[in-house]
PDB file of N, CA and C in Angstrom:
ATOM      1  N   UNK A   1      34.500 -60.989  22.881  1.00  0.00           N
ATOM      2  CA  UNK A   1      35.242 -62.013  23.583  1.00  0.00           C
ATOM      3  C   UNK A   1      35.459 -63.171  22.600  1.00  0.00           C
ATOM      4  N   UNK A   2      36.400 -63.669  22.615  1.00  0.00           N
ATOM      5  CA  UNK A   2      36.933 -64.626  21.313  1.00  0.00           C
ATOM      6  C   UNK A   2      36.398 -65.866  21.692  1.00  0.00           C
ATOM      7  N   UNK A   3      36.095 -66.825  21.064  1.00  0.00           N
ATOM      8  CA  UNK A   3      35.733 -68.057  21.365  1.00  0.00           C
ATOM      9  C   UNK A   3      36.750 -69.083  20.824  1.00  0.00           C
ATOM     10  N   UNK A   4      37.223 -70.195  21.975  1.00  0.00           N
ATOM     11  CA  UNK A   4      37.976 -70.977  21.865  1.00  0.00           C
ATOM     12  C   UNK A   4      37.592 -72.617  21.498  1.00  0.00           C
ATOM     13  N   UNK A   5      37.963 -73.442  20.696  1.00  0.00           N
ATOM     14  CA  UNK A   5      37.452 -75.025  20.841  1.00  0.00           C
ATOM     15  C   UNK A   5      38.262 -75.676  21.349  1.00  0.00           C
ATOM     16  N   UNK A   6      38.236 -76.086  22.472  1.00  0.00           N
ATOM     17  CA  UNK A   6      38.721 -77.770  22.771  1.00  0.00           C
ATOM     18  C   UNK A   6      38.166 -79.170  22.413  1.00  0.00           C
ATOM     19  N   UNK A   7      38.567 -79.996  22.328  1.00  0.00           N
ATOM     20  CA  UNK A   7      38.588 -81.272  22.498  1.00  0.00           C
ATOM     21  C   UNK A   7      38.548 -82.501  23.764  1.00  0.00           C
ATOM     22  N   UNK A   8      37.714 -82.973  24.031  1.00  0.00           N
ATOM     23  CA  UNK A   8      37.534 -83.921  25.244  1.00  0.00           C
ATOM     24  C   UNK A   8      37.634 -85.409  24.961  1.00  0.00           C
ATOM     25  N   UNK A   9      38.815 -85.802  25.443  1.00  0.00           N
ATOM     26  CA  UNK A   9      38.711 -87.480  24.825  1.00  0.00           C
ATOM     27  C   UNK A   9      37.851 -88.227  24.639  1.00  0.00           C
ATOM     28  N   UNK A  10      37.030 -88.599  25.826  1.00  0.00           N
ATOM     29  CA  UNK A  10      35.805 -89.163  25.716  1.00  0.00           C
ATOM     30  C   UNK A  10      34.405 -88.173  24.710  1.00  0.00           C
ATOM     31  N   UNK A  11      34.207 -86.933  25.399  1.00  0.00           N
ATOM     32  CA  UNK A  11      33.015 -86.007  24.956  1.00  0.00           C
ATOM     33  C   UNK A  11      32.855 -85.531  23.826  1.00  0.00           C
ATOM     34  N   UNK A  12      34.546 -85.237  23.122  1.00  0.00           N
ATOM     35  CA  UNK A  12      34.355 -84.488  21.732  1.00  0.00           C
ATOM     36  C   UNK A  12      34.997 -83.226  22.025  1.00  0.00           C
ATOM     37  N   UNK A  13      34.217 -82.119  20.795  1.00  0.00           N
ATOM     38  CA  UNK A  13      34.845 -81.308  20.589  1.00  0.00           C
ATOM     39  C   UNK A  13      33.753 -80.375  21.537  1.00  0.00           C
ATOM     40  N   UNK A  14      33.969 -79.188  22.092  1.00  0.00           N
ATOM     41  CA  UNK A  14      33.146 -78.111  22.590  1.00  0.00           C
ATOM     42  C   UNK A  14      33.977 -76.399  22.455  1.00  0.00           C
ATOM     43  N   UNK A  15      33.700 -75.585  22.543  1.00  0.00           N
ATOM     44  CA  UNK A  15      33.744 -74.232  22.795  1.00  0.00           C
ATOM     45  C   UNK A  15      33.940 -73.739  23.936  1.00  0.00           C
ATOM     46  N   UNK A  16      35.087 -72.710  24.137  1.00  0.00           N
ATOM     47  CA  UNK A  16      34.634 -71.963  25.264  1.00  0.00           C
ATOM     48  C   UNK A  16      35.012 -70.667  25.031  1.00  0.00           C
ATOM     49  N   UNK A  17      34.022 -69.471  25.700  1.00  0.00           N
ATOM     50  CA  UNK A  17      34.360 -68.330  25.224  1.00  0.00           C
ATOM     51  C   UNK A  17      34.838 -67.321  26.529  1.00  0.00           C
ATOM     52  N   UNK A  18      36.186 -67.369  26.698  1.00  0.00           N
ATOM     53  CA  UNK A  18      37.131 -66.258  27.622  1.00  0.00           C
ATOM     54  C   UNK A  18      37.619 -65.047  27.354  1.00  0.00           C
ATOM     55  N   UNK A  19      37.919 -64.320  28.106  1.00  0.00           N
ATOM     56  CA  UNK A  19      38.924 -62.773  27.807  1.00  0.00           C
ATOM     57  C   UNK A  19      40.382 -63.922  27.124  1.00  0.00           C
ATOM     58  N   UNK A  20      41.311 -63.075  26.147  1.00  0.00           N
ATOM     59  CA  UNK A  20      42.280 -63.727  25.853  1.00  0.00           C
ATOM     60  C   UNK A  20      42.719 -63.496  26.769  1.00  0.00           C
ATOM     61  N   UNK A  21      43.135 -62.885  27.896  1.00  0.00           N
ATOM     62  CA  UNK A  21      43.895 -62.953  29.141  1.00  0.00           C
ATOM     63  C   UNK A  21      43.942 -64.063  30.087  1.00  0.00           C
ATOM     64  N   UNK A  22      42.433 -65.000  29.902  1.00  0.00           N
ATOM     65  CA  UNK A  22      42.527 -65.651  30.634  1.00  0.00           C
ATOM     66  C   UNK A  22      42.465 -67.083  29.922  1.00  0.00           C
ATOM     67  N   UNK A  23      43.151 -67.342  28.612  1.00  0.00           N
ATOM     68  CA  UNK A  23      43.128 -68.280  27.700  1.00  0.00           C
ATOM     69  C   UNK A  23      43.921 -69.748  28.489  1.00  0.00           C
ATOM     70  N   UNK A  24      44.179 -70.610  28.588  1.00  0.00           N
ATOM     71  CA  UNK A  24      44.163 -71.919  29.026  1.00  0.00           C
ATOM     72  C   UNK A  24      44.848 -73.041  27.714  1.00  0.00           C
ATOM     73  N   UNK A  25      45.923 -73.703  27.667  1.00  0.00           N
ATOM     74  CA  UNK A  25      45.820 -74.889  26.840  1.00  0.00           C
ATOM     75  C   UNK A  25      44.986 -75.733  26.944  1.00  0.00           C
ATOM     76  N   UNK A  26      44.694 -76.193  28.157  1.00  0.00           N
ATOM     77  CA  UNK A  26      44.077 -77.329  28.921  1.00  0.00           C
ATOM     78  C   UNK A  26      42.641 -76.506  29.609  1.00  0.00           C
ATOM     79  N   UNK A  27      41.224 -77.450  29.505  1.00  0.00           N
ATOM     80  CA  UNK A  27      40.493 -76.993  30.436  1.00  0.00           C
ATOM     81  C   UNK A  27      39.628 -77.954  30.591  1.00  0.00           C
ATOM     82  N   UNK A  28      39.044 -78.285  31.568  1.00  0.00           N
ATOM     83  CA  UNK A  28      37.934 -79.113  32.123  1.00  0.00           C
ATOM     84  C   UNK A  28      36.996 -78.998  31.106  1.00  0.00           C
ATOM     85  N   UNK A  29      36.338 -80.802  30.758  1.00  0.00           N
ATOM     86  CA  UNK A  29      35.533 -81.132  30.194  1.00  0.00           C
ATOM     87  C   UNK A  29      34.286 -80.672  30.846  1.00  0.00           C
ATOM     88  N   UNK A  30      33.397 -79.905  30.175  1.00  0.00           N
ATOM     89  CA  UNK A  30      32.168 -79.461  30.643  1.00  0.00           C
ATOM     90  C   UNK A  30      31.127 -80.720  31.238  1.00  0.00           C
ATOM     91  N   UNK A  31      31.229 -81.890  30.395  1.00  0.00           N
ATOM     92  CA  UNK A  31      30.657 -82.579  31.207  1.00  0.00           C
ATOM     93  C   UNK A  31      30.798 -83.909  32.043  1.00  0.00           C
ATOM     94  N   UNK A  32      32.227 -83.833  31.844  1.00  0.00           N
ATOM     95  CA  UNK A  32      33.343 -85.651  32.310  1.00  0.00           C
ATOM     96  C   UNK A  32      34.099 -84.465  33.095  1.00  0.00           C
ATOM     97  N   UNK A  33      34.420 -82.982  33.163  1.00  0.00           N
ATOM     98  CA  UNK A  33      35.607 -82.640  34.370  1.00  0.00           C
ATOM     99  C   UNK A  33      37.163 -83.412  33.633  1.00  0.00           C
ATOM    100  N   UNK A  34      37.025 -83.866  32.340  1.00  0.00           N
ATOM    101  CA  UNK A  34      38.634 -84.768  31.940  1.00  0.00           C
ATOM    102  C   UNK A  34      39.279 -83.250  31.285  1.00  0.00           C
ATOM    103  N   UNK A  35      40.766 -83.190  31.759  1.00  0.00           N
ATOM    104  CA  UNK A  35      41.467 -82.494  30.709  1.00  0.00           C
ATOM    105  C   UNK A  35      41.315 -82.341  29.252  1.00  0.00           C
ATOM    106  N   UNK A  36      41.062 -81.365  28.915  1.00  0.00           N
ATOM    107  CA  UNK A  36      40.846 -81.112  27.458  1.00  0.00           C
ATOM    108  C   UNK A  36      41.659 -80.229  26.442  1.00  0.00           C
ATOM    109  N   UNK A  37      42.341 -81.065  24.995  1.00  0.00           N
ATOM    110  CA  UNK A  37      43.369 -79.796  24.606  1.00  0.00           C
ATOM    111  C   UNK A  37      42.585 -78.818  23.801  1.00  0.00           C
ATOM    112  N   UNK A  38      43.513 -77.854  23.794  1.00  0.00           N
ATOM    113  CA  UNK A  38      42.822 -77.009  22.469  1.00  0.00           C
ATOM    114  C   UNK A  38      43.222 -77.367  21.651  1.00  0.00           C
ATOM    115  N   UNK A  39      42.351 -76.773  20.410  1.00  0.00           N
ATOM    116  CA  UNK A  39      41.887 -77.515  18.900  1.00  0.00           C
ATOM    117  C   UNK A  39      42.637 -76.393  18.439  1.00  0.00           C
ATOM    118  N   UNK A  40      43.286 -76.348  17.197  1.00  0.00           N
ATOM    119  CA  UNK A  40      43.393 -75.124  16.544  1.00  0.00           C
ATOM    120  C   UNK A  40      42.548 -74.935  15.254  1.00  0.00           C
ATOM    121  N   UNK A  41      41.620 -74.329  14.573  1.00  0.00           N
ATOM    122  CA  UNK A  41      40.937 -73.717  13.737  1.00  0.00           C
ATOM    123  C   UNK A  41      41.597 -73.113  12.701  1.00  0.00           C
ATOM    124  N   UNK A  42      40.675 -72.780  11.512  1.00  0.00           N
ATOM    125  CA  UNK A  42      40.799 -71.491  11.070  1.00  0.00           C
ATOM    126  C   UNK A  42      40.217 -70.322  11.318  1.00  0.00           C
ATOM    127  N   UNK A  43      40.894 -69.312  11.516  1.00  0.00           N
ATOM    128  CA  UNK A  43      40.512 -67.836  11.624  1.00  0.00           C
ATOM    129  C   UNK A  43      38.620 -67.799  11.785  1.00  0.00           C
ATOM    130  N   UNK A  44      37.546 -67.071  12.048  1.00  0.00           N
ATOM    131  CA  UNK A  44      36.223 -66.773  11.810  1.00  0.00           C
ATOM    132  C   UNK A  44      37.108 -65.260  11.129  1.00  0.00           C
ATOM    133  N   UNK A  45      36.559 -64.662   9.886  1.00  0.00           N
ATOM    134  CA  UNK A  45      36.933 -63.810   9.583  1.00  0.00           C
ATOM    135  C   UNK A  45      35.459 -63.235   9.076  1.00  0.00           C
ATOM    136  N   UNK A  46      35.048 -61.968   9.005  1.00  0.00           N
ATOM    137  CA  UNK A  46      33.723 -61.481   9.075  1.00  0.00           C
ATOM    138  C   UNK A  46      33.598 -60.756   7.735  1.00  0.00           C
ATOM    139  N   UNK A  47      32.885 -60.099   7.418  1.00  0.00           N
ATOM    140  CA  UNK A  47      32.612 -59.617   5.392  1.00  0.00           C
ATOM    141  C   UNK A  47      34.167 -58.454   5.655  1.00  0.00           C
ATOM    142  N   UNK A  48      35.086 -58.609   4.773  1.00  0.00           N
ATOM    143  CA  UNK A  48      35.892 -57.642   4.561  1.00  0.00           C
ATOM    144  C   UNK A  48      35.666 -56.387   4.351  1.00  0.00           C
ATOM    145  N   UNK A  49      36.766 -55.171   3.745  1.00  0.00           N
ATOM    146  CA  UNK A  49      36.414 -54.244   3.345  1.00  0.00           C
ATOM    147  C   UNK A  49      35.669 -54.207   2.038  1.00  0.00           C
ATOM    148  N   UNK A  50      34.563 -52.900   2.251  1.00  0.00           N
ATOM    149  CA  UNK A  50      33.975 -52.769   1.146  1.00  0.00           C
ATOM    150  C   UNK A  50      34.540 -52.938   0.080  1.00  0.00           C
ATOM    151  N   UNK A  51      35.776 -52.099  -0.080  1.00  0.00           N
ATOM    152  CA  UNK A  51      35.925 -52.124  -1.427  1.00  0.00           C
ATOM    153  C   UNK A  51      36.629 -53.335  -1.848  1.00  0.00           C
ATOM    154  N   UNK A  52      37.434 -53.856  -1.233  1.00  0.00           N
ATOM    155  CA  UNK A  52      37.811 -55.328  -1.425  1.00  0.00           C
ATOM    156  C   UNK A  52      36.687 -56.346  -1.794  1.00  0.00           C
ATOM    157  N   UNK A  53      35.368 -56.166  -1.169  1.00  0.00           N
ATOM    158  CA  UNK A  53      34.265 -56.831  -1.691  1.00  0.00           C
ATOM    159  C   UNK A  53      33.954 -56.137  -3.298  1.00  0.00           C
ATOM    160  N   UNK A  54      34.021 -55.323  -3.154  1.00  0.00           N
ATOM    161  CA  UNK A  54      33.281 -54.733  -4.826  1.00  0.00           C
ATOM    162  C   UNK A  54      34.735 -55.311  -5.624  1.00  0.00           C
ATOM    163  N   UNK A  55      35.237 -55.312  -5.394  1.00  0.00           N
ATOM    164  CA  UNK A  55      36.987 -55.911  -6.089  1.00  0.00           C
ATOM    165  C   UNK A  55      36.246 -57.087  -7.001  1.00  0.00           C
ATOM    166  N   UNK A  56      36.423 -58.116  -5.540  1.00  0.00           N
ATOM    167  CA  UNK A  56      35.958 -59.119  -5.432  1.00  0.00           C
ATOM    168  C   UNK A  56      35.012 -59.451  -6.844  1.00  0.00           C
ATOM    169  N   UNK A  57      33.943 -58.853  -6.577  1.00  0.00           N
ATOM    170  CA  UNK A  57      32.473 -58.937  -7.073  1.00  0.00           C
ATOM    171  C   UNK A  57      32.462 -58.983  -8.650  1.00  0.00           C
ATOM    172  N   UNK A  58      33.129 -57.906  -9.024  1.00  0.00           N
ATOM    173  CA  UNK A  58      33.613 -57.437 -10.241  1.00  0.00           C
ATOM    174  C   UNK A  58      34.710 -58.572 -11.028  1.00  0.00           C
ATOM    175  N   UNK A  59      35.350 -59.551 -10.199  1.00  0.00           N
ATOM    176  CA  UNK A  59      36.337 -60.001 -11.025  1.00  0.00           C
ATOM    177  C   UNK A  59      35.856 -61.350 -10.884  1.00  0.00           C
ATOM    178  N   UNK A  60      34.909 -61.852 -10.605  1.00  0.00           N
ATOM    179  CA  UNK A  60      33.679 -62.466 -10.230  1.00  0.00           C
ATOM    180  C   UNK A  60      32.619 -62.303 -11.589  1.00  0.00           C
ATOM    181  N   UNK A  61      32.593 -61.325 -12.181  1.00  0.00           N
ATOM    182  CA  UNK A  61      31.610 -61.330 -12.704  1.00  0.00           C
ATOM    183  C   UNK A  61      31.903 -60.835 -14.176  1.00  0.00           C
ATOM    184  N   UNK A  62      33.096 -60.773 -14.327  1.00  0.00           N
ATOM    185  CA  UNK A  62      33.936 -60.220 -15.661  1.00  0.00           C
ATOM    186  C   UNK A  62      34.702 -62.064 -15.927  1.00  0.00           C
ATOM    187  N   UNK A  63      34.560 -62.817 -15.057  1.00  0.00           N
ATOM    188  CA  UNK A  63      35.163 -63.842 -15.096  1.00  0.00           C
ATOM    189  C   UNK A  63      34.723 -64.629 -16.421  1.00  0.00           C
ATOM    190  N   UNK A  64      33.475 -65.145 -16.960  1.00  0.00           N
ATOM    191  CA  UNK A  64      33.093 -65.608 -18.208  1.00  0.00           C
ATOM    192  C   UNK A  64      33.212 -64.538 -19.518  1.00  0.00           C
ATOM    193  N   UNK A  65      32.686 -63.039 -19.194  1.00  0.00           N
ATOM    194  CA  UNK A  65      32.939 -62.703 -19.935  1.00  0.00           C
ATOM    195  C   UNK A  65      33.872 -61.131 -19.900  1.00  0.00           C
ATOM    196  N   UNK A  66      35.046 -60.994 -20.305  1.00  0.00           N
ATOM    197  CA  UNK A  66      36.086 -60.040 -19.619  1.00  0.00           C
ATOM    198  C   UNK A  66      35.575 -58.712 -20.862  1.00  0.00           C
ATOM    199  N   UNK A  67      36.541 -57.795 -19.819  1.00  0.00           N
ATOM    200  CA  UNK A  67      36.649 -56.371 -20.848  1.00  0.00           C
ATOM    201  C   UNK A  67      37.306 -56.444 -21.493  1.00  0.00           C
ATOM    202  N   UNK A  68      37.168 -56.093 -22.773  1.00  0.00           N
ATOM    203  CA  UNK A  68      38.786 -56.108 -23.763  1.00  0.00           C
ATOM    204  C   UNK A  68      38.891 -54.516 -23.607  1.00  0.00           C
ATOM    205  N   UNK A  69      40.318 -54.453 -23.650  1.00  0.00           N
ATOM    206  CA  UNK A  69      40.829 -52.794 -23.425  1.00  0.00           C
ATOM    207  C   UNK A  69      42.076 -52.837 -24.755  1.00  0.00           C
ATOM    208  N   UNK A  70      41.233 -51.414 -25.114  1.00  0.00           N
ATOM    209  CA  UNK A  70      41.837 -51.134 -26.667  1.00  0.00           C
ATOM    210  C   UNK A  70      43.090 -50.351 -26.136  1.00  0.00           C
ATOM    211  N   UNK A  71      43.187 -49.486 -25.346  1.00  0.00           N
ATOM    212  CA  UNK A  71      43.929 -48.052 -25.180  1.00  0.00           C
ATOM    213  C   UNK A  71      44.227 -48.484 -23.542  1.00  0.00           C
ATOM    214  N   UNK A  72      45.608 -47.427 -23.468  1.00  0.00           N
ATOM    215  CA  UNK A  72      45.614 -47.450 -22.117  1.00  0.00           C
ATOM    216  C   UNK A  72      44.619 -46.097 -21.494  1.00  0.00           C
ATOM    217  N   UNK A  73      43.990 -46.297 -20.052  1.00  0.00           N
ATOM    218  CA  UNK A  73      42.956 -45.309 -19.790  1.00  0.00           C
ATOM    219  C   UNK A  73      43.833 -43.930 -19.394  1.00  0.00           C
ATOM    220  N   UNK A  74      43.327 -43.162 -20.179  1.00  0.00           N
ATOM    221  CA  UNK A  74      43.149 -41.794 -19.909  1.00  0.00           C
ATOM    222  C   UNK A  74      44.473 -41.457 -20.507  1.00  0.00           C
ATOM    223  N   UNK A  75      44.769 -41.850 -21.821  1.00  0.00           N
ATOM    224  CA  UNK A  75      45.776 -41.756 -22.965  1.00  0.00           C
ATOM    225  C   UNK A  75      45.148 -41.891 -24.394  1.00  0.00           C
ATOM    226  N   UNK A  76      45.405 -40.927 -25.251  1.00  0.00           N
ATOM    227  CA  UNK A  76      44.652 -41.359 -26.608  1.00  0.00           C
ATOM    228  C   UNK A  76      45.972 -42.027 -27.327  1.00  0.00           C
ATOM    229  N   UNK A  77      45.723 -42.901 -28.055  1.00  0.00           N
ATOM    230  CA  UNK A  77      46.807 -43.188 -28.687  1.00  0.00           C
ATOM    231  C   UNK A  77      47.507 -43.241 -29.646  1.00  0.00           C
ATOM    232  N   UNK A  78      46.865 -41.573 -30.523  1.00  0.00           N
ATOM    233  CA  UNK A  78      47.791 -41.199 -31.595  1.00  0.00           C
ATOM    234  C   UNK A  78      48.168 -39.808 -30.908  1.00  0.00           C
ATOM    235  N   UNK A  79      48.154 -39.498 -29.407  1.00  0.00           N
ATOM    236  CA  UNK A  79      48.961 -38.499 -29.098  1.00  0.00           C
ATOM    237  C   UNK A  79      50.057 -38.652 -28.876  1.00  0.00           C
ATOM    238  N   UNK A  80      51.791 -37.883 -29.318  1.00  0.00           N
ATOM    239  CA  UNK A  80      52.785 -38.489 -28.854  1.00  0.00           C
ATOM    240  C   UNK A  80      53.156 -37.907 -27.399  1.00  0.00           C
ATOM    241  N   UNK A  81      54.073 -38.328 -26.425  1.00  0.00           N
ATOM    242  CA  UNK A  81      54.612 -38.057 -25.196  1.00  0.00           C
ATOM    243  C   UNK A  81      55.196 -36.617 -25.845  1.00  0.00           C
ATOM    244  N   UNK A  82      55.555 -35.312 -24.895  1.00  0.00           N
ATOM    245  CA  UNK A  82      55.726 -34.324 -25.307  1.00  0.00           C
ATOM    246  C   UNK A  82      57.124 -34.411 -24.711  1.00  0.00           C
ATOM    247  N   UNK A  83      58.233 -33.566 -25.630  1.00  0.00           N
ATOM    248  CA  UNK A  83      59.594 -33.965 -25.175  1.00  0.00           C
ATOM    249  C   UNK A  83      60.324 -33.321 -24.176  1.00  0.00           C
ATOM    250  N   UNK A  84      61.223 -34.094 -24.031  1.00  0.00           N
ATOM    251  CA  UNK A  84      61.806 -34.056 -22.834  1.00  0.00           C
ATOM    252  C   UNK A  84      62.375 -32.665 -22.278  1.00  0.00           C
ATOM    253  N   UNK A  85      62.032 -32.031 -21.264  1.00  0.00           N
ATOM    254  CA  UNK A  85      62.897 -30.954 -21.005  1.00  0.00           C
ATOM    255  C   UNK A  85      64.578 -30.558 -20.573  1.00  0.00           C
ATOM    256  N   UNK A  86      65.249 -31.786 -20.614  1.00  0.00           N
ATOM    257  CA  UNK A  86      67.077 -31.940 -20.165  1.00  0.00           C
ATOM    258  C   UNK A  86      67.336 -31.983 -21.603  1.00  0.00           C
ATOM    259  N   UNK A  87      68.195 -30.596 -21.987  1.00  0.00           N
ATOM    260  CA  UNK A  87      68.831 -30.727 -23.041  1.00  0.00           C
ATOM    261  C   UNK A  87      69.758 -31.798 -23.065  1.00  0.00           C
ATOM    262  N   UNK A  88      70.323 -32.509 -22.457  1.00  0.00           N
ATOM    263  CA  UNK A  88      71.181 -33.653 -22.767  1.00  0.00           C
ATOM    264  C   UNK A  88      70.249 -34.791 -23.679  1.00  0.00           C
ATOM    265  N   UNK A  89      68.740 -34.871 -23.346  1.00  0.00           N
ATOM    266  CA  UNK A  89      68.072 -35.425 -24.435  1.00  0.00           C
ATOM    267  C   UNK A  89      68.231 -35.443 -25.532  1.00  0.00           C
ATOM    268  N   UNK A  90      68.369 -34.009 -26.119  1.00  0.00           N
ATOM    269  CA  UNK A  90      68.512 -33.764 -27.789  1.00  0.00           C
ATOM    270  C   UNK A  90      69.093 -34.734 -28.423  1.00  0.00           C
ATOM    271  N   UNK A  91      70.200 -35.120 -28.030  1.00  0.00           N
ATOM    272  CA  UNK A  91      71.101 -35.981 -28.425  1.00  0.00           C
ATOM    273  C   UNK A  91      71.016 -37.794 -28.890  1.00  0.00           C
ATOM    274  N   UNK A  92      69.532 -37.705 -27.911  1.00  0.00           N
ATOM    275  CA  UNK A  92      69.669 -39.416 -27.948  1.00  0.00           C
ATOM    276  C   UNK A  92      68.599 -39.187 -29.060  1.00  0.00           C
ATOM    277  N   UNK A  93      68.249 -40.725 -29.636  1.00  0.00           N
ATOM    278  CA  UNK A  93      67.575 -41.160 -31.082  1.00  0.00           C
ATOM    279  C   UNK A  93      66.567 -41.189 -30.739  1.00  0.00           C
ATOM    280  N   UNK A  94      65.878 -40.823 -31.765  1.00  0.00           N
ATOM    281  CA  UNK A  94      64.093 -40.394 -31.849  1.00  0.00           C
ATOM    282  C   UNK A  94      63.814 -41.748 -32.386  1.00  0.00           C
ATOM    283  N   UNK A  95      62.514 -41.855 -31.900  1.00  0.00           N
ATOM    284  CA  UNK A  95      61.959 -43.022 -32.393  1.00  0.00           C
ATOM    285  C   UNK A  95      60.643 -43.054 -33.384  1.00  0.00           C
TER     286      UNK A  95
END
């Protein structure tokens, strides 16, 4: 069940926790009975996905000191690309 904050002119700020079905702009001050608006917040958002956390964690912790990357992964890089199979290739310049 989601929890909502209002505001009470006199009382402050308080909570209330409803079905969203039965959500309210306005609701009685819990302890003055005065109209009260709702507050708007940010989100409560709870631990994300795992792997978004290990993401996280990792770029977090490579932050002072990073990887240097020699090669692209899972390419050696005195192999060349093997050529093209459309004979219309032949034609264009080798590099």
């Amino acid at each position: 069940m989601p929890t909502y904050s209002y505001r009470c002119p006199s009382c402050g700020p308080f909570d209330v926790r409803v079905p969203m079905s039965a959500l309210r702009e306005q609701v009685p001050c819990r302890v003055c009975s005065a109209p009260s608006a709702r507050v708007f917040q940010a989100p409560y958002l709870a631990s994300g996905h795992s792997a978004v956390n290990r993401a996280i964690q990792r770029a977090e912790a490579s932050a002072e000191d990073p990887q240097v990357v020699h090669d692209l992964p899972g390419k050696r890089a005195d192999r060349r690309p093997s050529p093209p199979r459309d004979p219309r290739h032949a034609s264009l310049p080798r590099w």
